[in-house]
Protein backbone atom coordinates (compact mmCIF):
# COMPACT_ATOMS: atom_id res chain seq x y z
CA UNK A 1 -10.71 97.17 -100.36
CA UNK A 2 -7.85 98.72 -99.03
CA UNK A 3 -4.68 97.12 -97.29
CA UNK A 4 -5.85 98.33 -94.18
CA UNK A 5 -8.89 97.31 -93.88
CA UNK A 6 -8.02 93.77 -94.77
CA UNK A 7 -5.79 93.75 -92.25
CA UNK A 8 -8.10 95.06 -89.70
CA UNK A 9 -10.91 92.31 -90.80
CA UNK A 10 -8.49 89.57 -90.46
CA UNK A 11 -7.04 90.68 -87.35
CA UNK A 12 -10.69 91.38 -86.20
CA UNK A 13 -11.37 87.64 -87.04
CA UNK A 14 -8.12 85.99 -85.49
CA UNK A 15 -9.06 87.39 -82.75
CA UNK A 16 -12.38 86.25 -82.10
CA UNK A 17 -11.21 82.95 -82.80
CA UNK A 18 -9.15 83.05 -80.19
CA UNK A 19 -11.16 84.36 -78.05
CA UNK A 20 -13.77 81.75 -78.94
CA UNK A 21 -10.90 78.96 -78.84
CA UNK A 22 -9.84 80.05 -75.59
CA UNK A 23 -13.84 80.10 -73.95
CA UNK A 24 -13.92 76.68 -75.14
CA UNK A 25 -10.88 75.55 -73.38
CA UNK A 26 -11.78 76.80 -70.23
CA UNK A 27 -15.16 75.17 -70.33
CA UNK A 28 -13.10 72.26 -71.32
CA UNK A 29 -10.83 72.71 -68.22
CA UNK A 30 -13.75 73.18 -65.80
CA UNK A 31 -15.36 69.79 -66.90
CA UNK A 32 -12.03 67.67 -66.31
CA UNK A 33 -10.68 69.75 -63.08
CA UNK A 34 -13.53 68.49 -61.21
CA UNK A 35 -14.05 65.01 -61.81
CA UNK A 36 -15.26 63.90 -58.62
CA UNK A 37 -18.12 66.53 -59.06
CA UNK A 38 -19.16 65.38 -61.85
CA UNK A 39 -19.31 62.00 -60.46
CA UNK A 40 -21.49 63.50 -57.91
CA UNK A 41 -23.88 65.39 -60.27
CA UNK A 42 -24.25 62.05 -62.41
CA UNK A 43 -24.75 59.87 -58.46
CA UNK A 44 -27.01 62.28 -57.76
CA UNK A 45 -29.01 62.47 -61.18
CA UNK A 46 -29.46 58.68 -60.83
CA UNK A 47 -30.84 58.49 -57.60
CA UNK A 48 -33.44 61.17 -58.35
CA UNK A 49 -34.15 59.66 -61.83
CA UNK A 50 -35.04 55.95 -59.16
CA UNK A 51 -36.85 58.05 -56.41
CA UNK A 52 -38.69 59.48 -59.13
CA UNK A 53 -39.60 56.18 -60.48
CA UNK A 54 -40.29 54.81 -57.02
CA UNK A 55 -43.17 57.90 -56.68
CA UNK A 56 -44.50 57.30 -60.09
CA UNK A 57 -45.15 53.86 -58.77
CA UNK A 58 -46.24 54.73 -55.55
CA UNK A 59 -48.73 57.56 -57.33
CA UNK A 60 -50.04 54.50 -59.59
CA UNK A 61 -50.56 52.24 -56.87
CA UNK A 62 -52.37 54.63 -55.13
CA UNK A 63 -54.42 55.17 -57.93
CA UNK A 64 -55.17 51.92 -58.24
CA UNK A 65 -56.12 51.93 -54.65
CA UNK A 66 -58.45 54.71 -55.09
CA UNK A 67 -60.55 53.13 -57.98
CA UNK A 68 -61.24 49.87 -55.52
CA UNK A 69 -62.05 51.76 -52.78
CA UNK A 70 -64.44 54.03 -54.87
CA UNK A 71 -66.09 50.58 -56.15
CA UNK A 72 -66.13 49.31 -52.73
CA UNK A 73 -67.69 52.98 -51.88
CA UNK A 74 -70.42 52.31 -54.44
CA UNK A 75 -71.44 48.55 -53.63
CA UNK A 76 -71.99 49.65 -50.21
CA UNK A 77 -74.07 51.86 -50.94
CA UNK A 78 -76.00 49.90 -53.55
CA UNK A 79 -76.38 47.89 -50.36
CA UNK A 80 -77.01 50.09 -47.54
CA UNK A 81 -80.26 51.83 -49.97
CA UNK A 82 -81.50 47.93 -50.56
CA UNK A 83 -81.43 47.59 -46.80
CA UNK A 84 -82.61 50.45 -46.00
CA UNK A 85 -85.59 49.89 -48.52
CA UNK A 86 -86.15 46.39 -47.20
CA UNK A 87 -86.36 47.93 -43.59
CA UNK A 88 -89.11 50.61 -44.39
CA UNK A 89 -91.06 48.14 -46.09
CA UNK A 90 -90.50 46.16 -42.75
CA UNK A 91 -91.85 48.89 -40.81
CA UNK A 92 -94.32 49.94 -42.75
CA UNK A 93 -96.45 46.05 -42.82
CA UNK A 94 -95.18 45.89 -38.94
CA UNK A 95 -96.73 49.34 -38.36
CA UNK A 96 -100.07 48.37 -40.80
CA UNK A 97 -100.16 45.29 -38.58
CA UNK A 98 -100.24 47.59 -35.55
CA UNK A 99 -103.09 50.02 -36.92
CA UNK A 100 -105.01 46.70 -37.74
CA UNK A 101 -104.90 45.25 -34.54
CA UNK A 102 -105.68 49.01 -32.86
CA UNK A 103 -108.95 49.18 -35.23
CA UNK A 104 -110.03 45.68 -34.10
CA UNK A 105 -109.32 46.17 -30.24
CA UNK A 106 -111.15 49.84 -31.04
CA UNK A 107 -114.19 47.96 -32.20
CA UNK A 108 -114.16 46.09 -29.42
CA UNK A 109 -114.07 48.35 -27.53
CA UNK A 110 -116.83 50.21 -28.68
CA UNK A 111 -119.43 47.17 -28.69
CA UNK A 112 -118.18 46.70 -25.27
CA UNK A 113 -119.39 50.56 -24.51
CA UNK A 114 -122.39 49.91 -26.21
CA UNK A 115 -123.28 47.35 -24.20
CA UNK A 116 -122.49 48.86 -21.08
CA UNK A 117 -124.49 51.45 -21.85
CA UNK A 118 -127.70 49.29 -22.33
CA UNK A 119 -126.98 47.53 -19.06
CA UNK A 120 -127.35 51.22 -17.54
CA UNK A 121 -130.37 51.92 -19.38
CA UNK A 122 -132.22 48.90 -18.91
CA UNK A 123 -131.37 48.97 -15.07
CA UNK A 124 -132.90 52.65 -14.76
């Protein structure tokens, strides 16, 4: 290698060091210049890392809400088809009670034609 190019090459990499060195320090200087942001950003960070907490709690406890009220959902209904069962088997022997009764007063009925209509014919 010549003279010139080593030169050049460590020239070349003095400077990027500085240039990298001097990047750094700014960086540096921006993160201690503003201390009360900083304090801010970390206040800040904190109270969204507890109001995200409170929601994940919140979220659960709804959850949990949710599953009782979808039990709840499914007992009443277990209850509402027994009652409605037990009320068209109500109806139905109230209603067969009914048609009995209408066949025996229709019976009636018909002797009682019957024997109206003898009276006519014996008195003609």
């Amino acid at each position: 290698m010549s003279k010139f190019t080593h030169k050049f090459i460590t020239w070349t990499l003095v400077l990027v060091f500085m240039a990298i060195l001097a990047g750094c320090q700014e960086e540096e200087q921006e993160q201690t210049a503003n201390p009360k942001q900083a304090k801010l950003v970390a206040a800040e960070n904190i109270q969204l890392k507890k109001d995200l907490a409170a929601r994940d709690a919140e979220i659960e406890k709804q959850k949990a809400l949710l599953v009782t009220c979808e039990e709840e959902k499914e007992k009443l209904n277990k209850s509402l088809n027994q009652n409605s069962e037990n009320l068209v088997e109500t109806l139905m022997e109230s209603m067969d009670k009914d048609t009995q009764n209408i066949n025996i007063e229709n019976q009636e009925l018909k002797k009682q034609v019957e024997e109206l209509k003898k009276q006519l014919e014996t008195k003609q």
